[in-house]
C-alpha atoms as a PDB file:
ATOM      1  CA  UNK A   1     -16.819   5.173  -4.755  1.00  0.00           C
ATOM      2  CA  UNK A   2     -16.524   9.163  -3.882  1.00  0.00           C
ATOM      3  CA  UNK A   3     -14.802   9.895  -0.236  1.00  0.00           C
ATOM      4  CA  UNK A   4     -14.409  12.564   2.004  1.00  0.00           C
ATOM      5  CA  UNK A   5     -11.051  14.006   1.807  1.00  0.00           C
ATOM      6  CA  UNK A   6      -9.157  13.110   4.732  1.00  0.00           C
ATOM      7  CA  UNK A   7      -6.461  15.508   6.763  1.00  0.00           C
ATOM      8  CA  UNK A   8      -3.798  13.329   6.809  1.00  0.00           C
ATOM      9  CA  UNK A   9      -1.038  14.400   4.781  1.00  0.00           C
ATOM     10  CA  UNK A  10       2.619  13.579   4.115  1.00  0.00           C
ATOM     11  CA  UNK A  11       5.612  15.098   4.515  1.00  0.00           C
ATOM     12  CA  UNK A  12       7.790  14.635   0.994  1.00  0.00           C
ATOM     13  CA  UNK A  13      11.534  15.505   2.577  1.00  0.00           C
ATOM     14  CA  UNK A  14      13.790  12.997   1.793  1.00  0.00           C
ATOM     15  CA  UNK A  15      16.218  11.840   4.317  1.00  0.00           C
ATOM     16  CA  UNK A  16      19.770  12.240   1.826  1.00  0.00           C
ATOM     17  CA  UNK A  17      19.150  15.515  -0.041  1.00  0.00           C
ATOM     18  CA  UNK A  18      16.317  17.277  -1.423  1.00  0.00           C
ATOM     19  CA  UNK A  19      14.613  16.545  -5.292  1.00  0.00           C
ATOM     20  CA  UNK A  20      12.499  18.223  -7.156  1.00  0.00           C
ATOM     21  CA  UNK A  21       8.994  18.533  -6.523  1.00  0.00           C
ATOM     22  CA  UNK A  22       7.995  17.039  -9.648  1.00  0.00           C
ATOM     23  CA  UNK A  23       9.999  14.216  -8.993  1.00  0.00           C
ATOM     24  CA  UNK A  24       7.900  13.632  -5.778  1.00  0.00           C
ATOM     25  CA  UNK A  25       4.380  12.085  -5.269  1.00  0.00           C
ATOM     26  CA  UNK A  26       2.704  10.137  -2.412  1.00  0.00           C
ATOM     27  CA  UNK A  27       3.295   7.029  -4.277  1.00  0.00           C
ATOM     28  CA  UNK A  28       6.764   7.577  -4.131  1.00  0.00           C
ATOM     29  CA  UNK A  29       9.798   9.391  -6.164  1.00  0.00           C
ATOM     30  CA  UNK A  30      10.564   8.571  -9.778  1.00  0.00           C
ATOM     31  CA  UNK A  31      14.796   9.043  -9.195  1.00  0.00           C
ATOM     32  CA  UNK A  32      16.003   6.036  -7.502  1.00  0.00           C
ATOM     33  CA  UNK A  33      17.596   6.171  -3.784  1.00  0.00           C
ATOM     34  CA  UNK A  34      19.397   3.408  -1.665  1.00  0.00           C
ATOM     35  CA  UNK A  35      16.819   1.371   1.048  1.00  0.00           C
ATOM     36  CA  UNK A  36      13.432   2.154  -1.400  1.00  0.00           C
ATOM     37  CA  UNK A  37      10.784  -0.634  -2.415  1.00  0.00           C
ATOM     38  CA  UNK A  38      10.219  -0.993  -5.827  1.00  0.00           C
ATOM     39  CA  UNK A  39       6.714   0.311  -7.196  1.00  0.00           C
ATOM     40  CA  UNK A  40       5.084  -0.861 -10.720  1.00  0.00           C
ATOM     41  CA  UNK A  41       2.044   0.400 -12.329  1.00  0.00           C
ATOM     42  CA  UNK A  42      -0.660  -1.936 -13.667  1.00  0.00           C
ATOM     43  CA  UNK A  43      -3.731  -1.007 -16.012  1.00  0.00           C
ATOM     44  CA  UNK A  44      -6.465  -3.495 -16.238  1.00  0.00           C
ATOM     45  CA  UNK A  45      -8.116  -1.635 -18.945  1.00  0.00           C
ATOM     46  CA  UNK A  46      -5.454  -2.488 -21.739  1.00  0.00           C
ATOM     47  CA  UNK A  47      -3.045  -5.208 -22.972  1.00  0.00           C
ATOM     48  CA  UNK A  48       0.683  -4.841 -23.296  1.00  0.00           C
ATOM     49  CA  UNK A  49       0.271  -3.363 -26.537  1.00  0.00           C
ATOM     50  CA  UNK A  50      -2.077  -0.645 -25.281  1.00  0.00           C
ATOM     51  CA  UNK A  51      -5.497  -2.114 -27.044  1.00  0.00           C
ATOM     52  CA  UNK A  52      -8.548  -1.863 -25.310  1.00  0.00           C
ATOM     53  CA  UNK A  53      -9.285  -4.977 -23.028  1.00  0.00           C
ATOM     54  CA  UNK A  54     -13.087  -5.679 -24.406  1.00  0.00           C
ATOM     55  CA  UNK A  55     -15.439  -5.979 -21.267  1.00  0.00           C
ATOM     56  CA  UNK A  56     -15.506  -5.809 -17.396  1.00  0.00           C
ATOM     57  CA  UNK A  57     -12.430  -7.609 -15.958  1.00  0.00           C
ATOM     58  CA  UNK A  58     -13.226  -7.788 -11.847  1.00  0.00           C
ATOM     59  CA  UNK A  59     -10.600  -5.990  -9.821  1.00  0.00           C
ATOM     60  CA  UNK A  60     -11.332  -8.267  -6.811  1.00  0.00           C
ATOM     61  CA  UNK A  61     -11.251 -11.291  -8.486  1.00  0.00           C
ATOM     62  CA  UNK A  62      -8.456 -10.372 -10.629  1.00  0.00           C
ATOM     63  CA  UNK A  63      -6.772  -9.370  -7.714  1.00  0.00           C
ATOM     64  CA  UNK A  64      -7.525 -12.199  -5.642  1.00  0.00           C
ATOM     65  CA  UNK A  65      -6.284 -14.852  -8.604  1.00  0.00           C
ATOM     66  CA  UNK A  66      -2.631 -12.954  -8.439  1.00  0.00           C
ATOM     67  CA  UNK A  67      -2.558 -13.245  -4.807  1.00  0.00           C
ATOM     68  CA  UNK A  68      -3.447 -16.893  -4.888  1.00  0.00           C
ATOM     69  CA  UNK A  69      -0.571 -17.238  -7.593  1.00  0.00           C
ATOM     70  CA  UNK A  70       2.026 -16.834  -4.801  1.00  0.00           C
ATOM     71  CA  UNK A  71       1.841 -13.106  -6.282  1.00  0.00           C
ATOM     72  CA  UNK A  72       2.961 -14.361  -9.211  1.00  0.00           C
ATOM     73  CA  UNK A  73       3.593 -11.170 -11.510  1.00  0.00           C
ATOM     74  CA  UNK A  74       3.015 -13.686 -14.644  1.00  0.00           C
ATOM     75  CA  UNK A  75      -0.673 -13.402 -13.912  1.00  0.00           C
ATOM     76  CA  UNK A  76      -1.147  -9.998 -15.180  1.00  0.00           C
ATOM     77  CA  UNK A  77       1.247 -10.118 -18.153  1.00  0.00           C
ATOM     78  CA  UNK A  78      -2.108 -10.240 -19.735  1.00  0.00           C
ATOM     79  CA  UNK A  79      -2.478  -6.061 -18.357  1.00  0.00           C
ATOM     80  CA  UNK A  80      -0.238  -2.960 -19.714  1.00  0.00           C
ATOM     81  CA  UNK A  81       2.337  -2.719 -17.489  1.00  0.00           C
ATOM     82  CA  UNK A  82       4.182   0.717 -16.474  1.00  0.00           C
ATOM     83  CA  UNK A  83       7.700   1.095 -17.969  1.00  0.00           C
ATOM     84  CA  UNK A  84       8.823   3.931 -15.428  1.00  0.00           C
ATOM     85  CA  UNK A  85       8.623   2.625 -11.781  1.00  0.00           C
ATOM     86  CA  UNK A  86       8.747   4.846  -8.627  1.00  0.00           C
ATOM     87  CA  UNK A  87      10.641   4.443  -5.349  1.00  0.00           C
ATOM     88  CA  UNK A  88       8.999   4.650  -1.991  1.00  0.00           C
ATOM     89  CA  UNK A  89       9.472   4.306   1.607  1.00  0.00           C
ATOM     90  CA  UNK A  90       6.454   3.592   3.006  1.00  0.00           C
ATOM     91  CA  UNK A  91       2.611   3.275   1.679  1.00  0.00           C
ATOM     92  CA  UNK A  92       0.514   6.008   3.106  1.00  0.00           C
ATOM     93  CA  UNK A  93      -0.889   7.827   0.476  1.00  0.00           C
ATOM     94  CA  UNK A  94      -3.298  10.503   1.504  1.00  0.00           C
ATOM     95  CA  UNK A  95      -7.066  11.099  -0.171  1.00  0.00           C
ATOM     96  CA  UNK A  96      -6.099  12.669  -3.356  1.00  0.00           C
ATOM     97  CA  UNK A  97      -7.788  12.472  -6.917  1.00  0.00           C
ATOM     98  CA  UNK A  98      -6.888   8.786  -8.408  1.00  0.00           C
ATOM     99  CA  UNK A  99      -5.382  10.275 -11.394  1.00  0.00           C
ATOM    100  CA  UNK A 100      -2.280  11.040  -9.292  1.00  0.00           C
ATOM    101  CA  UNK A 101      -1.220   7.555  -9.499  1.00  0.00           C
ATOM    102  CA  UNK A 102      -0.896   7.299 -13.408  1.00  0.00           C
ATOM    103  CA  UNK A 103       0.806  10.968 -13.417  1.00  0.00           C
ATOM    104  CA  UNK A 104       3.081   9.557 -10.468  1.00  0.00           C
ATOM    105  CA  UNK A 105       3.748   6.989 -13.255  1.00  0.00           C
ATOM    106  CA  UNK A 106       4.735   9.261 -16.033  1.00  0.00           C
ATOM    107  CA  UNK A 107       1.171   7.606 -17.831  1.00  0.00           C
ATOM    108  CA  UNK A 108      -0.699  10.934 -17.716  1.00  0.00           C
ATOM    109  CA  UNK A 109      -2.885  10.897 -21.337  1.00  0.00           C
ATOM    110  CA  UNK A 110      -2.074   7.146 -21.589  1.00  0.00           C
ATOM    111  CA  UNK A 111      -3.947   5.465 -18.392  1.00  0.00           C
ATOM    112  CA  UNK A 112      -7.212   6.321 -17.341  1.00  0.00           C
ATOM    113  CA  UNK A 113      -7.205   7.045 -12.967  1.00  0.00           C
ATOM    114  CA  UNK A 114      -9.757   4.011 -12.882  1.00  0.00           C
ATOM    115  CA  UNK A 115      -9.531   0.217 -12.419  1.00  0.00           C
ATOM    116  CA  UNK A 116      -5.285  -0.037 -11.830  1.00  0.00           C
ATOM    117  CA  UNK A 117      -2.690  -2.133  -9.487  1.00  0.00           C
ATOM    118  CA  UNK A 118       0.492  -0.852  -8.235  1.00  0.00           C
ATOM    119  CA  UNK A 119       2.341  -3.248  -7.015  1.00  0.00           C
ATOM    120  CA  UNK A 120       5.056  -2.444  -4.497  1.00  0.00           C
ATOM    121  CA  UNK A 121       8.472  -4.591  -3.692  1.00  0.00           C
ATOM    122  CA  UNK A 122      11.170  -5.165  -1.382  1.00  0.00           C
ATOM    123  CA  UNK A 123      13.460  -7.158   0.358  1.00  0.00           C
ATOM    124  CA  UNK A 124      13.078  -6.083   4.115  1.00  0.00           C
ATOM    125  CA  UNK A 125      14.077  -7.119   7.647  1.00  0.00           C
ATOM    126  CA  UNK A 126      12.738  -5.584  10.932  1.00  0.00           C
ATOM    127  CA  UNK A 127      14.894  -3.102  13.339  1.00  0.00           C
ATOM    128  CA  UNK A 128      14.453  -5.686  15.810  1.00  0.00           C
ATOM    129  CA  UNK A 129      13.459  -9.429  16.141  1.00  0.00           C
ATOM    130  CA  UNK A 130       9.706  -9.872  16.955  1.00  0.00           C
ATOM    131  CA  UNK A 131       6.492 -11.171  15.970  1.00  0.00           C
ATOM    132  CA  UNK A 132       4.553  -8.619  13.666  1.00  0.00           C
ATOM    133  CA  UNK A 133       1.743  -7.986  11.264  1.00  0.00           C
ATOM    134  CA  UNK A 134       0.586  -6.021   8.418  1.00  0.00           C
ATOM    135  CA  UNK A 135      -2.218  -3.864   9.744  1.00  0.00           C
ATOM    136  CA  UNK A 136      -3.878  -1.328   7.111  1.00  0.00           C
ATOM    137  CA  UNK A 137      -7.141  -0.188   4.199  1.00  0.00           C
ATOM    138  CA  UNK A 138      -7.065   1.088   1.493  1.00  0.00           C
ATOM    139  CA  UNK A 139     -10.117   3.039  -1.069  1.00  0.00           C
ATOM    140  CA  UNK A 140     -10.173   0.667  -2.667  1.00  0.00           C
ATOM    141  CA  UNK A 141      -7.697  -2.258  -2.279  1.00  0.00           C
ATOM    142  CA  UNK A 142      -4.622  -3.241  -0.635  1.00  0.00           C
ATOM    143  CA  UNK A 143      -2.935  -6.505   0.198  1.00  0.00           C
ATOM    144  CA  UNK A 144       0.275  -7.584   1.864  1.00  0.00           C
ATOM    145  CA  UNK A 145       2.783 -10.408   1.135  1.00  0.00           C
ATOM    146  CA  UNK A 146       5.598 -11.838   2.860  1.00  0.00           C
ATOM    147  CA  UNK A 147       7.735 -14.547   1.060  1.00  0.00           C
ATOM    148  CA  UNK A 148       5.190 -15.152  -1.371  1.00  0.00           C
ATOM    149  CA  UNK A 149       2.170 -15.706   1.172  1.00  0.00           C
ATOM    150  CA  UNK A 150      -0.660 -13.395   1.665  1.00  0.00           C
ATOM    151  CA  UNK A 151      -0.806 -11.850   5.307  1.00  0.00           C
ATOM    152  CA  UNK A 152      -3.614  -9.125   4.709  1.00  0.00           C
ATOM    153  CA  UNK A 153      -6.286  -7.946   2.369  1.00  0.00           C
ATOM    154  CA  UNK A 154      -7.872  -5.128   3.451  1.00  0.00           C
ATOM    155  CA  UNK A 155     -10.352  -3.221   0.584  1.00  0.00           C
ATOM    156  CA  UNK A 156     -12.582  -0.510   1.186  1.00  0.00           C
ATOM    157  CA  UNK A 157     -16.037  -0.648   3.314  1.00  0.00           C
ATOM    158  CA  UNK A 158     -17.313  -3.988   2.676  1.00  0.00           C
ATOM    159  CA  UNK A 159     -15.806  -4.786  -0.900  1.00  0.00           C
ATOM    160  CA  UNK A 160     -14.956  -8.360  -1.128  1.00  0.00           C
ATOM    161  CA  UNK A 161     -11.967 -10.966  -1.156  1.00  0.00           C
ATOM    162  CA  UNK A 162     -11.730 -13.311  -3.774  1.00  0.00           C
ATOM    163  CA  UNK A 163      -8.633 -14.610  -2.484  1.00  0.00           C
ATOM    164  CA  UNK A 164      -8.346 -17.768   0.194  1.00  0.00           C
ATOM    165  CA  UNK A 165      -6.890 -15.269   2.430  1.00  0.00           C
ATOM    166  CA  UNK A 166      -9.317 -15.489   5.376  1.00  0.00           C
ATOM    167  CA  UNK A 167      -9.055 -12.738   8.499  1.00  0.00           C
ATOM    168  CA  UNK A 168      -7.377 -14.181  11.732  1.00  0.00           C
ATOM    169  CA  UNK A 169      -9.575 -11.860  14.001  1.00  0.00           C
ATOM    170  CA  UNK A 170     -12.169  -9.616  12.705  1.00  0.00           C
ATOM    171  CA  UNK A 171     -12.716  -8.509  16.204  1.00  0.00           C
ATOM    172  CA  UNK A 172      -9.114  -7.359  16.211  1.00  0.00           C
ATOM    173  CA  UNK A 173     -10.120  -4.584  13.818  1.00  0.00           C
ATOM    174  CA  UNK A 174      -9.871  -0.624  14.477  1.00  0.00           C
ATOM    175  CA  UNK A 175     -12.912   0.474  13.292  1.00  0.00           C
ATOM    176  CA  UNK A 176     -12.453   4.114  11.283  1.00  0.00           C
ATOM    177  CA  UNK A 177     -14.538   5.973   9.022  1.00  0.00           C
ATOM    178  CA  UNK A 178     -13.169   4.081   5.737  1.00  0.00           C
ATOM    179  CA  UNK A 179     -14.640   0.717   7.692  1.00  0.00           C
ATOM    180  CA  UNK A 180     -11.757  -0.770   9.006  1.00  0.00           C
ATOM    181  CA  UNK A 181      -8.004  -0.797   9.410  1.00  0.00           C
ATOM    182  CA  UNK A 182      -7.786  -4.705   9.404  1.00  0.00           C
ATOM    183  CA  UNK A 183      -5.030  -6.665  10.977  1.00  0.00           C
ATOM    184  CA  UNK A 184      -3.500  -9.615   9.326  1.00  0.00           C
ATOM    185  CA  UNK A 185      -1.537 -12.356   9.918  1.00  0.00           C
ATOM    186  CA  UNK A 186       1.354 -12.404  12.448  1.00  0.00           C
ATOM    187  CA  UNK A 187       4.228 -13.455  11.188  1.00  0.00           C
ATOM    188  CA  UNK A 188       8.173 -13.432  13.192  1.00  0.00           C
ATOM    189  CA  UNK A 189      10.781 -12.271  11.526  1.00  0.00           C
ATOM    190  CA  UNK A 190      14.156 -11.748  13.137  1.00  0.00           C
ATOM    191  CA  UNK A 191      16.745  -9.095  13.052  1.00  0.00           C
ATOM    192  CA  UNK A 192      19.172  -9.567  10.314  1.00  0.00           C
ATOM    193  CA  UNK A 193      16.451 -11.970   8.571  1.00  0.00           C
ATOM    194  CA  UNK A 194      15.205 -10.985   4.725  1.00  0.00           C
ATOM    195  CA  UNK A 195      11.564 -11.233   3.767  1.00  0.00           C
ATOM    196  CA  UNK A 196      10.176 -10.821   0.198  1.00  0.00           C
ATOM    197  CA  UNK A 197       7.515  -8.224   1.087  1.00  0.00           C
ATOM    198  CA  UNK A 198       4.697  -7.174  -1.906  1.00  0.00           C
ATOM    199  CA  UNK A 199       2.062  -4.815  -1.307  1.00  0.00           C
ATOM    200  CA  UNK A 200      -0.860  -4.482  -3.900  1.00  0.00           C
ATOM    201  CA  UNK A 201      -2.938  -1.163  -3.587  1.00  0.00           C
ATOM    202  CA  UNK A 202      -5.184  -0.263  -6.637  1.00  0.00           C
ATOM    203  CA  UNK A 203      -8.256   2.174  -7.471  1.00  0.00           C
ATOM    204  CA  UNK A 204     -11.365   0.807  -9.418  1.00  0.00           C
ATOM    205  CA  UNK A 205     -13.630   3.654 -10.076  1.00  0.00           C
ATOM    206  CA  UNK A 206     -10.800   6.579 -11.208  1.00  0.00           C
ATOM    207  CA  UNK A 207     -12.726   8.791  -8.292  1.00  0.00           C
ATOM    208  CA  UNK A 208     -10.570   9.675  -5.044  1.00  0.00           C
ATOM    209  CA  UNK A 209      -8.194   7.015  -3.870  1.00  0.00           C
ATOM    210  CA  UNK A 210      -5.923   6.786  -0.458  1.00  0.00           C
ATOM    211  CA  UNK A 211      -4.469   3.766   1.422  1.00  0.00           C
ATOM    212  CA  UNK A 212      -2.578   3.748   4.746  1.00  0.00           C
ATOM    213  CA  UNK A 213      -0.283   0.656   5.728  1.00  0.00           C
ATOM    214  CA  UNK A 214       0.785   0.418   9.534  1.00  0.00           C
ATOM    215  CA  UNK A 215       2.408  -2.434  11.162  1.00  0.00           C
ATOM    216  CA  UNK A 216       2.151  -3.582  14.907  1.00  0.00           C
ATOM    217  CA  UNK A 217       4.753  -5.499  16.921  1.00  0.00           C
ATOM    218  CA  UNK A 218       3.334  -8.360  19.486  1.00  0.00           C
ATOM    219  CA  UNK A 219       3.541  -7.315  22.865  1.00  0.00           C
ATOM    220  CA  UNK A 220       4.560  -3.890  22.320  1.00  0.00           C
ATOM    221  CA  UNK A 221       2.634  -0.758  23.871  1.00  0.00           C
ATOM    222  CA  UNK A 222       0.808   1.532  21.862  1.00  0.00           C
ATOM    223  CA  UNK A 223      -0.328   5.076  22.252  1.00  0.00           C
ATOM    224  CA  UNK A 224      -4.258   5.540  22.216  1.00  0.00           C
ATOM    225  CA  UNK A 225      -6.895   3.281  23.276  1.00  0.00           C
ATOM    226  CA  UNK A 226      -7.153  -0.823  23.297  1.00  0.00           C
ATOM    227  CA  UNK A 227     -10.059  -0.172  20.568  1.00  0.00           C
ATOM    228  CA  UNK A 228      -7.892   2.416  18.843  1.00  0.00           C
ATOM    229  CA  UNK A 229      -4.299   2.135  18.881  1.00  0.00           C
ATOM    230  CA  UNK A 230      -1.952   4.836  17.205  1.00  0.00           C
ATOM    231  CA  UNK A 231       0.215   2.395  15.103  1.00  0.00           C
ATOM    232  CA  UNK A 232       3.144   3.328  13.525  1.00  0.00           C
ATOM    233  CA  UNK A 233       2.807   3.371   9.829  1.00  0.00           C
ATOM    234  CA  UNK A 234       5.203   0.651   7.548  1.00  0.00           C
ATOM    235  CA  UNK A 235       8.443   2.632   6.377  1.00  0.00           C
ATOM    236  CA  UNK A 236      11.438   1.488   5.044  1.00  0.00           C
ATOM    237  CA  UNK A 237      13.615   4.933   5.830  1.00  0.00           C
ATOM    238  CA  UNK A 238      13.248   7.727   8.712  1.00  0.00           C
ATOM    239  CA  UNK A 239      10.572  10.416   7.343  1.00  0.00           C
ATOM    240  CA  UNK A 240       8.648  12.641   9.353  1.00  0.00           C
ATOM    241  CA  UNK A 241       4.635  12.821   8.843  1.00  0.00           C
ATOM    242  CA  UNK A 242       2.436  15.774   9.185  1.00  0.00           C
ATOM    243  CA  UNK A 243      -0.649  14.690  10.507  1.00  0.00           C
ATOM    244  CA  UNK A 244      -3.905  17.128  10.492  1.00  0.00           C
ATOM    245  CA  UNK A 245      -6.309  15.167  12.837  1.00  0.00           C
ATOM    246  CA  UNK A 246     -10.114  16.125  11.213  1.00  0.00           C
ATOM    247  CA  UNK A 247     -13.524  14.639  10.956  1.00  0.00           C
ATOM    248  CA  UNK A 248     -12.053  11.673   9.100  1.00  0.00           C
ATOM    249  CA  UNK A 249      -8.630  10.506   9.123  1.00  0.00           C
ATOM    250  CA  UNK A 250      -6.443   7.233   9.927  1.00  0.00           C
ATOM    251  CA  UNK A 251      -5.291   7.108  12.986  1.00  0.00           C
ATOM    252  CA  UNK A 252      -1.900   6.732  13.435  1.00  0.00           C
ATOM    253  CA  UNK A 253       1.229   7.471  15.402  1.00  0.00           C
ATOM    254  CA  UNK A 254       4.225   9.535  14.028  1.00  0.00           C
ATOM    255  CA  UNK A 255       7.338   8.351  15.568  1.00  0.00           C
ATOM    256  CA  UNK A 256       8.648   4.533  14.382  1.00  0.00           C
ATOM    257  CA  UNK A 257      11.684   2.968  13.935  1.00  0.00           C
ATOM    258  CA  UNK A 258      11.794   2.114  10.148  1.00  0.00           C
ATOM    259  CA  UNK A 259      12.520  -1.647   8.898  1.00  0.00           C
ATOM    260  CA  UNK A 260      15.512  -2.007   6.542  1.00  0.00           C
ATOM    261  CA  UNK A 261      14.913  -2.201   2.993  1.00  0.00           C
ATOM    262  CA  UNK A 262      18.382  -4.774   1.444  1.00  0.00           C
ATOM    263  CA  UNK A 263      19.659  -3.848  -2.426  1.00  0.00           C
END
């Protein structure tokens, strides 16, 4: 589905030295540094062995199978799966052309920019002990797990969720021009505790693609209005954001206090 490019961009300066810029993308770095999740490319359009997959496969329902799987990787061993991951700190990926995510990948001239998964992992715990959830959307899906469980699904406009993921409090939501950042599940999480943490985002299409992952702690206070709070997006290291505040854009705040992403 076509967008309006948003004015949201981010800021690529890494907190322990500087890379190349070809090394960088907003899905995250191909060279591996300390306290990064783990991100994996997945094409729905071709097996393992790079043959066409004959027919329509259904993101959503594709999507919501794996997430009912306990996000069970096994479920898409049927899919061509990236051999070069990239290493990220946080999941707030601008409106760009989808065909960055397969040359983020190295797959440029391999994969197609329409109808992929990137899957994203960690082990993370929170700066401090609380009650949280995943709040976030994506053009055109995105989904959060913790330990296994899903705690959001949030897909563009009105696109549906085959999963049994069902949404706490659709009144909760903060309505933007995408639809709506949704909020998921709360979940409390301690200190010095580890989750398993999972995020799904993926493009079906191959038109423009963004997706914007924020996280809200219960009880705290939050810039903006009680309709439109400026959250603070998910990171797993310190990095500033340049925000451009248009027409359309996410709303979110800049400063947070990053969770810690364990080896």
């Amino acid at each position: 589905m076509p967008l309006k490019f948003l004015t949201i961009f981010t800021c690529l300066a890494l907190g322990s030295g500087s890379l190349a810029a070809e090394d960088e993308s907003a899905f995250g770095s191909s060279i591996k540094t300390a306290g990064t999740m783990l991100g994996i490319f997945y094409d729905l359009k071709q097996t393992q062995k790079r043959q066409p997959i004959p027919g329509y496969v259904d993101h959503f329902k594709t999507m919501g199978k794996f997430l009912d799987s306990g996000w069970d990787e096994r479920s898409l061993s049927h899919y061509f799966r990236g051999t070069k991951p990239v290493y990220a700190t946080e999941v707030l990926i601008p409106s760009m052309s989808a065909d960055g995510a397969p040359a983020a990948f190295g797959l440029s001239g391999i994969v197609k920019p329409s109808n992929w998964f990137v899957i994203y992992k960690a082990q993370v715990s929170p700066p401090v002990d609380g009650v949280y959830r995943f709040v976030g959307i994506a053009d055109d899906c995105l989904a959060v797990g913790v330990n296994g469980k899903t705690v959001l699904v949030s897909n563009f406009g009105s696109s549906g969720n085959y999963s049994h993921w069902k949404e706490p409090s659709p009144g909760d939501n903060i309505k933007v021009w995408a639809g709506s950042l949704k909020r998921g599940d709360w979940f409390a999480c301690k200190k010095d505790q580890i989750i398993d943490l999972d995020i799904l985002i993926g493009e079906i299409p191959g038109n423009l693609f963004g997706a914007w992952l924020l996280i809200e702690k219960q009880g705290a206070s939050y810039p903006g209005s009680a309709a439109q709070p400026l959250l603070p997006p998910f990171q797993v290291r310190a990095r500033p954001i340049k925000t451009s505040p248009g027409e359309h854009y996410i709303p979110f705040q800049v400063n947070n206090s990053p969770w810690i992403c364990h080896p």
